[in-house]
Protein backbone atom coordinates (compact mmCIF):
# COMPACT_ATOMS: atom_id res chain seq x y z
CA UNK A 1 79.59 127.99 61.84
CA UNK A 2 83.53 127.73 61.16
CA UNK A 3 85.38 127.19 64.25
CA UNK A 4 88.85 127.82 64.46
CA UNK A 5 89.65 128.77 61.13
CA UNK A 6 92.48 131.49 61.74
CA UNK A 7 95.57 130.43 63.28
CA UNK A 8 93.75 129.25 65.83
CA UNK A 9 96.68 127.24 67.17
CA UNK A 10 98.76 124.36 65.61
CA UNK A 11 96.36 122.14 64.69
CA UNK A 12 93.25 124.60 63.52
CA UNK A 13 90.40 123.29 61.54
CA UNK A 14 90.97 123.65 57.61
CA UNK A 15 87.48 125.82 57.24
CA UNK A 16 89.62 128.23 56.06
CA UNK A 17 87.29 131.39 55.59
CA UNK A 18 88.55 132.25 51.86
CA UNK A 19 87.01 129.18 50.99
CA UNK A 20 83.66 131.43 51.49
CA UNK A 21 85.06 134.44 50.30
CA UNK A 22 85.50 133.31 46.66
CA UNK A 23 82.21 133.09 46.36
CA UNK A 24 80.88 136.20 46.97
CA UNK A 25 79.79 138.07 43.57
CA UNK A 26 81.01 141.28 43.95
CA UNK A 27 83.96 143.30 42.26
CA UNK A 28 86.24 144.48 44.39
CA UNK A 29 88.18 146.77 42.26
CA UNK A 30 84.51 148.60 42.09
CA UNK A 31 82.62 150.40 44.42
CA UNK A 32 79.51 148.88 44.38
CA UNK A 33 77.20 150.57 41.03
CA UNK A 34 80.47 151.53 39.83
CA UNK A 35 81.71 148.07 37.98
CA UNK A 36 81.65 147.05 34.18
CA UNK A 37 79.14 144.85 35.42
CA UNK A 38 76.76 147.12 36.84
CA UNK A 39 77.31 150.42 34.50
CA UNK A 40 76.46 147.87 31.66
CA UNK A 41 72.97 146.91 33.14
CA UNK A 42 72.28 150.31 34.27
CA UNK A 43 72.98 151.79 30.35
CA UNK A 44 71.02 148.56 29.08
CA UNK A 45 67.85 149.57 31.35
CA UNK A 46 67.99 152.77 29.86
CA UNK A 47 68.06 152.04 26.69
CA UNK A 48 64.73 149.72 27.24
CA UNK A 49 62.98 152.36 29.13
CA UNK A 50 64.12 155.38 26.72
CA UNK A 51 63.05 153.82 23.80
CA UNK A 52 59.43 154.68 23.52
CA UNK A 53 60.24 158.46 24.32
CA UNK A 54 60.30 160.67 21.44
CA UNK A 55 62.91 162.93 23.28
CA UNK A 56 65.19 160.03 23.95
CA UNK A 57 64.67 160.21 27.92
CA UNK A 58 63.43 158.80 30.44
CA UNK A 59 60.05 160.20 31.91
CA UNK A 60 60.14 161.26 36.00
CA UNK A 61 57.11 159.45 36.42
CA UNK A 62 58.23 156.22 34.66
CA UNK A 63 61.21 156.52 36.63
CA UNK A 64 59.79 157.16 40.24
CA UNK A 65 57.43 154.03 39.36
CA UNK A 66 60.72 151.62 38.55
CA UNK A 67 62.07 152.72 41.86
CA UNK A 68 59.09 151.54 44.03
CA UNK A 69 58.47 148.11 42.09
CA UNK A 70 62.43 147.76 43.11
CA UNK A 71 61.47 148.58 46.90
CA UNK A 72 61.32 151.95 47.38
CA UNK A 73 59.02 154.44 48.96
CA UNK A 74 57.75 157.00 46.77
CA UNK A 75 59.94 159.68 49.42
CA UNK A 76 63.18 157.76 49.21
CA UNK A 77 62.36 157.19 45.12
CA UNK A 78 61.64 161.63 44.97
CA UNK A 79 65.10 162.25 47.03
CA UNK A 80 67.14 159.96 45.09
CA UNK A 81 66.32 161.47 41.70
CA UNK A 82 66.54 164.97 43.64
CA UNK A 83 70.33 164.26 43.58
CA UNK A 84 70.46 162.47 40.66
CA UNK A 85 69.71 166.05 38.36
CA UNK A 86 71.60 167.98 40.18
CA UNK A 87 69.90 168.82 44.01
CA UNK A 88 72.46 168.75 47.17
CA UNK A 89 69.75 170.63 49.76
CA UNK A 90 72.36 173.71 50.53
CA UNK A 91 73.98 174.47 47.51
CA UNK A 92 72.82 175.74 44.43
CA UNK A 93 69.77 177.29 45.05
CA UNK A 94 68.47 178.37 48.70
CA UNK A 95 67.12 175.87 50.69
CA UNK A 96 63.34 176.60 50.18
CA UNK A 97 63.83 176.12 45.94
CA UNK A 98 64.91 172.86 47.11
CA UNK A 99 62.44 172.07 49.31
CA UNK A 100 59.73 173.04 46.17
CA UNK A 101 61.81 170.81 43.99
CA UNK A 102 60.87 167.81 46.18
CA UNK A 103 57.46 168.04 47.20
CA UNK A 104 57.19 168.43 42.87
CA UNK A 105 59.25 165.12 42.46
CA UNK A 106 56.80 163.77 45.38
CA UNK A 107 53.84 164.49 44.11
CA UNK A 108 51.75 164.70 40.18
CA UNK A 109 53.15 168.64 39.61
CA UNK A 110 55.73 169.48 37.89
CA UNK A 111 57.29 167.69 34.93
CA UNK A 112 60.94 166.57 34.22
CA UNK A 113 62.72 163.89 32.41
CA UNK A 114 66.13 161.95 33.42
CA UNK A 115 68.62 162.25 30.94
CA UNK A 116 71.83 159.13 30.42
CA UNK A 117 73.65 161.10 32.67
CA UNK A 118 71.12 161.75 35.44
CA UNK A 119 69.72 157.93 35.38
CA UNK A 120 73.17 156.72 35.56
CA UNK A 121 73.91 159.05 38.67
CA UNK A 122 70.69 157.84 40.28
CA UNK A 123 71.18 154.01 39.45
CA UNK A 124 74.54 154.68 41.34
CA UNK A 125 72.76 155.77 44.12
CA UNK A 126 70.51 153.21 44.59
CA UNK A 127 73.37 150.39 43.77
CA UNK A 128 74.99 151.82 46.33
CA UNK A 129 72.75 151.98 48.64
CA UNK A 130 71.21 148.34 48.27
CA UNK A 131 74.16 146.63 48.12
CA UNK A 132 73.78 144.50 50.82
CA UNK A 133 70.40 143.38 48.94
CA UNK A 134 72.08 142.38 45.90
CA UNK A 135 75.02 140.52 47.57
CA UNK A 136 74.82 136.34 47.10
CA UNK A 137 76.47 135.65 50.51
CA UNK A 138 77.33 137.44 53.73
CA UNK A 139 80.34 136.56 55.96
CA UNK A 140 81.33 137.90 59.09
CA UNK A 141 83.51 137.23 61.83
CA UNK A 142 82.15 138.44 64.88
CA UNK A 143 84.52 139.21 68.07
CA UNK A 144 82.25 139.86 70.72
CA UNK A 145 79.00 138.02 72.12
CA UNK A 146 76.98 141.52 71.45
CA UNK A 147 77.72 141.25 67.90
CA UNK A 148 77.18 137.62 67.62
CA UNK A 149 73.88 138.06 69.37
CA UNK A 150 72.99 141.00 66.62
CA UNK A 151 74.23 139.00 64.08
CA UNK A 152 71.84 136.40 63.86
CA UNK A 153 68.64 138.91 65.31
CA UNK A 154 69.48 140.81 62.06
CA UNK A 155 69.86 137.46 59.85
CA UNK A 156 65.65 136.60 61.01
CA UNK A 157 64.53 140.05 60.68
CA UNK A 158 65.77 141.92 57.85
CA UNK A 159 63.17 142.16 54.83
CA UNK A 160 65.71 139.57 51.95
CA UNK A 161 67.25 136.35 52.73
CA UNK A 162 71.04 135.47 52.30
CA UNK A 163 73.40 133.24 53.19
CA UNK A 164 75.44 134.05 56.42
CA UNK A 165 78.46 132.50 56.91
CA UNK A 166 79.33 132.91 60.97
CA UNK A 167 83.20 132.66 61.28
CA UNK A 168 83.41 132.06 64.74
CA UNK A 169 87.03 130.37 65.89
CA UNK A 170 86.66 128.22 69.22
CA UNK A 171 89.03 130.66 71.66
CA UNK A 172 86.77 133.61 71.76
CA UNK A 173 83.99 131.04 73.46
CA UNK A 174 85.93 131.07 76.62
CA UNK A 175 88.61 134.08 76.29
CA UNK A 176 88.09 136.62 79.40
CA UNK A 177 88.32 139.97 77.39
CA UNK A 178 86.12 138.56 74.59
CA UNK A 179 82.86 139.76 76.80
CA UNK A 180 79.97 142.65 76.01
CA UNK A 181 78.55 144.46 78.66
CA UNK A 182 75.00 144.49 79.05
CA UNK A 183 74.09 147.83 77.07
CA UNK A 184 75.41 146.59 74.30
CA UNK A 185 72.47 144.05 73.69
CA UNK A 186 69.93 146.60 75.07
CA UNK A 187 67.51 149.27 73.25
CA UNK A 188 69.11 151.03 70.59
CA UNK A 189 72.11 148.70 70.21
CA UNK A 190 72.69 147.03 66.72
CA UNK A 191 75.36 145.33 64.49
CA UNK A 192 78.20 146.93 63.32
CA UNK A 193 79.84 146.29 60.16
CA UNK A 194 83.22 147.45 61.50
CA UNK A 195 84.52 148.71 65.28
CA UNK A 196 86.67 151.27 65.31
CA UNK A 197 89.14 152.41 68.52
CA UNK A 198 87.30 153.29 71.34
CA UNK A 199 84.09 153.58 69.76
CA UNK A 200 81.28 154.42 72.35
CA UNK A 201 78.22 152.42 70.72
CA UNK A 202 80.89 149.08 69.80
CA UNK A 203 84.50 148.89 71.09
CA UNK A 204 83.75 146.06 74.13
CA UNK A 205 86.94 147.29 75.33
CA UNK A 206 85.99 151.20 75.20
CA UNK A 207 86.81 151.13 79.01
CA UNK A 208 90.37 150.86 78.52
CA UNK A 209 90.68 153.58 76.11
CA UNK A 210 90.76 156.46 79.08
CA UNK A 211 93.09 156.26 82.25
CA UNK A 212 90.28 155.27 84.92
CA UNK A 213 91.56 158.74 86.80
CA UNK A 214 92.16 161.40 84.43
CA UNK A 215 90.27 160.60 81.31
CA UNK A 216 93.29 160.55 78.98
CA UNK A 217 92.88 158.98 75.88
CA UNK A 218 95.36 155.92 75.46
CA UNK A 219 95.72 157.00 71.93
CA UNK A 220 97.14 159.87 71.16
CA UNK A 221 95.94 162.73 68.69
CA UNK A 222 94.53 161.36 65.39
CA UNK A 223 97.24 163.24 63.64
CA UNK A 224 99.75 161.74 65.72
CA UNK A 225 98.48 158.39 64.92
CA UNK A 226 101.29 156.28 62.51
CA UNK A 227 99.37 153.26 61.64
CA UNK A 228 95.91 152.36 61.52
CA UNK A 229 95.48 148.34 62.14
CA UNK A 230 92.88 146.80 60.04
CA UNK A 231 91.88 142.88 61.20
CA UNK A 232 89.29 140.67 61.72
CA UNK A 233 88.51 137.50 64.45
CA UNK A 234 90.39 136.86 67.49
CA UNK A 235 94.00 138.39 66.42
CA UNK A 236 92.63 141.85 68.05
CA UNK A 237 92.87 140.73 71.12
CA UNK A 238 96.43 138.94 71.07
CA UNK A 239 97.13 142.97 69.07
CA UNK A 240 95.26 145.04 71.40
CA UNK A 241 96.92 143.09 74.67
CA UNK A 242 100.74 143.83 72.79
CA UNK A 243 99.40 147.27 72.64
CA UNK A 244 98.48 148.27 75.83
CA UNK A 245 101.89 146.02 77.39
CA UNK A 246 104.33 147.59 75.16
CA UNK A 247 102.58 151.33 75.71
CA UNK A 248 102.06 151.82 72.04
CA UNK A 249 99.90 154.59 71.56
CA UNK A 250 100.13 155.93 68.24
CA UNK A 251 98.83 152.35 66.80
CA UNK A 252 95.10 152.48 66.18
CA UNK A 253 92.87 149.00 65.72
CA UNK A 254 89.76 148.94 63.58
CA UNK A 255 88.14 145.32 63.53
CA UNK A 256 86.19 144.25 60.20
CA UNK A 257 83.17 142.45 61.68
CA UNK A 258 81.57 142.08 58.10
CA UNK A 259 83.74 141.34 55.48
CA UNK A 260 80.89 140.57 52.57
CA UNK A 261 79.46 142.77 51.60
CA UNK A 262 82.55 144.73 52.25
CA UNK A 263 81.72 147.87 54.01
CA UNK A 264 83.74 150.61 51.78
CA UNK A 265 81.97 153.52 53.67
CA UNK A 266 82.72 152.33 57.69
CA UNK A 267 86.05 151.55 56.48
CA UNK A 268 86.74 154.39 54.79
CA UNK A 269 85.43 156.37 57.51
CA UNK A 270 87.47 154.62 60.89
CA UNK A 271 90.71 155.09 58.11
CA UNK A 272 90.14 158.80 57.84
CA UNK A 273 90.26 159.14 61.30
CA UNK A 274 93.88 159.47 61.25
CA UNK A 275 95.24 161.40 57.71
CA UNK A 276 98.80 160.46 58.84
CA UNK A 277 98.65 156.83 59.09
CA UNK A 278 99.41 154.28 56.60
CA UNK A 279 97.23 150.89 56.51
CA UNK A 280 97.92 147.62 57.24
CA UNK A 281 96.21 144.40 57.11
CA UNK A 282 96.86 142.08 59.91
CA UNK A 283 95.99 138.11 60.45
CA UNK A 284 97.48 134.93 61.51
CA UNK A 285 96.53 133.04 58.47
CA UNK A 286 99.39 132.62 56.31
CA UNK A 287 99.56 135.38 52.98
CA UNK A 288 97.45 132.55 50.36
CA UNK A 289 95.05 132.46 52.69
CA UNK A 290 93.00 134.25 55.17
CA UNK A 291 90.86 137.44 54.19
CA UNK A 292 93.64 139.22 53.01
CA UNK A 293 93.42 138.80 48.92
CA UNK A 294 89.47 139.68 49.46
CA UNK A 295 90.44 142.41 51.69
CA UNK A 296 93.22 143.55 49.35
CA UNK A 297 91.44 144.62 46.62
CA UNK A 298 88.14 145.93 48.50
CA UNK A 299 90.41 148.11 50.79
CA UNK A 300 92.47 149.87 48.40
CA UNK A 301 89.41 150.65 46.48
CA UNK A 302 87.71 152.19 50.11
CA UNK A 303 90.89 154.50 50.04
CA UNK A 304 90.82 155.14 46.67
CA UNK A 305 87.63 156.15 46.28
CA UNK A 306 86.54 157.01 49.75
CA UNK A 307 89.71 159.49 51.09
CA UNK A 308 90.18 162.69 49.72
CA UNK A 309 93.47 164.39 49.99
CA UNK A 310 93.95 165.33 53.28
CA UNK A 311 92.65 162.15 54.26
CA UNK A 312 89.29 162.61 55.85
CA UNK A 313 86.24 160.37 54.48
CA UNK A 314 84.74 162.36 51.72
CA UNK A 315 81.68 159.86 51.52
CA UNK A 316 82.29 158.99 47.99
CA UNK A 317 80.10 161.75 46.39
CA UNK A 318 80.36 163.34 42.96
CA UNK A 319 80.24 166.93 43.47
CA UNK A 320 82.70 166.39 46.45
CA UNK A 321 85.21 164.35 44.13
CA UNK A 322 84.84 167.52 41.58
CA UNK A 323 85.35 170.00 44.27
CA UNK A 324 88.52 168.37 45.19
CA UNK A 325 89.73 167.54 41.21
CA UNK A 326 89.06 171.52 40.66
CA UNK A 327 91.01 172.73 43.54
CA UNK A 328 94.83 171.16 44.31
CA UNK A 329 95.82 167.85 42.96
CA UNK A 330 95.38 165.08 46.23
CA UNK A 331 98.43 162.93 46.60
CA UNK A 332 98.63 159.30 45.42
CA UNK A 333 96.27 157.59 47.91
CA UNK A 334 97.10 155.15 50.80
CA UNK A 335 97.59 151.31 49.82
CA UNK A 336 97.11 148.75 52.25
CA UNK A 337 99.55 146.81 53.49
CA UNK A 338 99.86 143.34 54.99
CA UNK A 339 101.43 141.49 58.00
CA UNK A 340 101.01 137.88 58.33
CA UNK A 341 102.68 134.71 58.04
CA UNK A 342 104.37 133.72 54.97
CA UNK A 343 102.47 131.84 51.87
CA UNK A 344 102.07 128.23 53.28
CA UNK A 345 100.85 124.96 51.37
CA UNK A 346 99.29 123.47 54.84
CA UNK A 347 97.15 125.44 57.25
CA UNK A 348 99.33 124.98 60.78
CA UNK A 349 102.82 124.48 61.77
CA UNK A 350 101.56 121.25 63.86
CA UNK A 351 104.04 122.55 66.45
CA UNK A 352 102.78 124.91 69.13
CA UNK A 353 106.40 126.67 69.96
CA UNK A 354 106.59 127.00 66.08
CA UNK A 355 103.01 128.63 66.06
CA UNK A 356 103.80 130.94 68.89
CA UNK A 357 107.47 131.92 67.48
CA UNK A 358 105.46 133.29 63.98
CA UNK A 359 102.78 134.77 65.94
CA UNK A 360 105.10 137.15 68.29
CA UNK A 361 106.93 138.20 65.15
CA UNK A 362 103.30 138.74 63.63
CA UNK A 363 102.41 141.35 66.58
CA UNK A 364 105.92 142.60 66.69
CA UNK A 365 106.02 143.49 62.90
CA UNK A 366 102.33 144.93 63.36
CA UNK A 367 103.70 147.43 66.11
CA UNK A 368 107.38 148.11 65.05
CA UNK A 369 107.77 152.06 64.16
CA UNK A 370 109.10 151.13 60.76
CA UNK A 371 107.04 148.47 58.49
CA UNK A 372 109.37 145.58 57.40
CA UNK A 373 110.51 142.14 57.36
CA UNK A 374 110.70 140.51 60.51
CA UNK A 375 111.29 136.88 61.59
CA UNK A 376 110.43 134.67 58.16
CA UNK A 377 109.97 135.81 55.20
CA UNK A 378 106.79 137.24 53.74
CA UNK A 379 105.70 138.40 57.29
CA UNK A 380 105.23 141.85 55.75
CA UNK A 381 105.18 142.85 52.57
């Protein structure tokens, strides 16, 4: 358990968090199934498994059995190489030739083999999917006791053991708006990889995102959103306080609770929320350290990959990416920017005025209308 690792005050711990980070084993210029890495295993296993096949491919059968010695039920196994050749459930064919074309992948009938192409689309699948399984380490930085609480319930029951690294600074122990209410440990409640603005199942301080009278939204309109604030730990609170003071309501905050694995999808989805917005990075750590350069990397590949044109998730998928690449060239996707102090060789000032000088000019910079330089250098870039 780190405690106060970022910018905690003047004299934080040095448990810096990216200490952590650099050892997690993914690539995060890749979504996951899509690096060198992985497309060289997955054409490797196919070359061992086509070999003995006089047409070159890969037997449905052969295939359906790898999948459940990796884990999954014969179901899951059937649906996954359903999309993998070329079935989407409502396109195509009617539903019902579908519906055939499972229950024939589920059961003895029927007959098919996986060609490079196919295996390599279902491999990505299931990479995908199981990423969290194949991770070395997990680290997250949870900001409210519900999520703490989750946390660790999911760390004893889920089916694989990791490493979790709990990034916990000492402040949110005792700070006042750092509470969950009781739902949010009840039935149906989980963990969640990332929180976005006034989410009903996560946001601890949902409450405040509607006037207590009328019901309006703080926010305004997603489209009417400018910026879309992407942190982690105890800065959302010192951001989401500014916020609300200074009236700010085209600023949107979306918390990354889990930062390895790094969750592409809930990222790319509390992002595409607002198609006008660009997106920053925000923390008190200074720009060499901190999250950021294993958040830079990860994030630009979410809206990369993730975003389509207009800016709404499109989930990633193949025959979505060609529908887009067949209709109107997107524009150039978002890049994520940061905010933060500049590039330090120590980890505090070891003056408190100093610390709370660089950490107004932090929030101020993170909710100015126009993104640049303010206070010392580096604070945005």
């Amino acid at each position: 358990m780190i405690s106060g690792f970022d910018g905690q005050g003047p004299d934080h711990s040095s448990a810096r968090i990216e200490r952590f980070l650099q050892l997690c084993n993914d690539d995060g210029d890749a979504l996951p199934g899509e690096s060198a890495r992985e497309k060289a295993e997955v054409a490797a296993a196919y070359s061992a498994l086509s070999s003995s096949s006089k047409s070159g491919s890969i037997d449905r059968r052969r295939a359906a059995q790898l999948l459940e010695s990796l884990g999954m039920p014969g179901d899951a196994g059937a649906e996954l190489l359903f999309e993998a050749v070329g079935g989407n459930g409502n396109g195509g064919g009617s539903g019902d030739d579908d519906e055939a074309s499972k229950k024939k992948m589920k059961g003895n009938s029927g007959s098919f083999s996986l060609d490079e192409a196919s295996w390599s689309a279902a491999m990505r699948r299931y990479l995908r999917r199981h990423a969290e399984a194949r991770a070395n380490l997990f680290v997250v930085s949870p900001s409210t006791p519900a999520q703490l609480f989750h946390v660790l319930r999911r760390q004893l029951n889920r089916p694989f053991a990791k490493p979790l690294v709990v990034a916990a600074p000492k402040r949110l122990h005792v700070h006042g708006p750092a509470t969950s209410a009781l739902s949010d440990f009840g039935s149906g409640s989980r963990w969640h990889r990332v929180i976005a603005d006034g989410d009903p199942l996560s946001d601890n301080t949902r409450h405040r995102s509607r006037h207590p009278v009328t019901g309006e939204s703080f926010l305004l309109p997603d489209d009417q959103v400018r910026r879309v604030l992407l942190c982690s730990g105890q800065i959302y609170y010192s951001l989401s306080a500014a916020r609300r003071a200074r009236k700010v309501r085209d600023v949107a905050l979306v918390r990354l609770e889990q930062l390895s694995p790094f969750p592409y999808d809930a990222v790319a989805a509390a992002v595409g929320k607002y198609p006008n917005a660009d997106v920053v990075w925000a923390q008190e750590e200074p720009k060499n350290q901190g999250a950021w350069r294993f958040v830079q990397s990860r994030g630009n590949t979410a809206l990369r990959e993730l975003l389509n044109g207009n800016g709404k998730g499109s989930g990633g998928g193949e025959k979505e990416k060609e529908k887009n690449d067949s209709t109107t060239t997107p524009p150039p996707p978002r890049t994520l920017r940061f905010i933060g102090r500049p590039p330090s060789g120590t980890t505090a000032t070891a003056s408190l005025v100093i610390h709370r000088e660089e950490l107004l000019a932090i929030i101020d910079a993170a909710l100015a209308t126009e993104l640049r330089p303010t206070g010392a250098e580096g604070l945005e870039r």
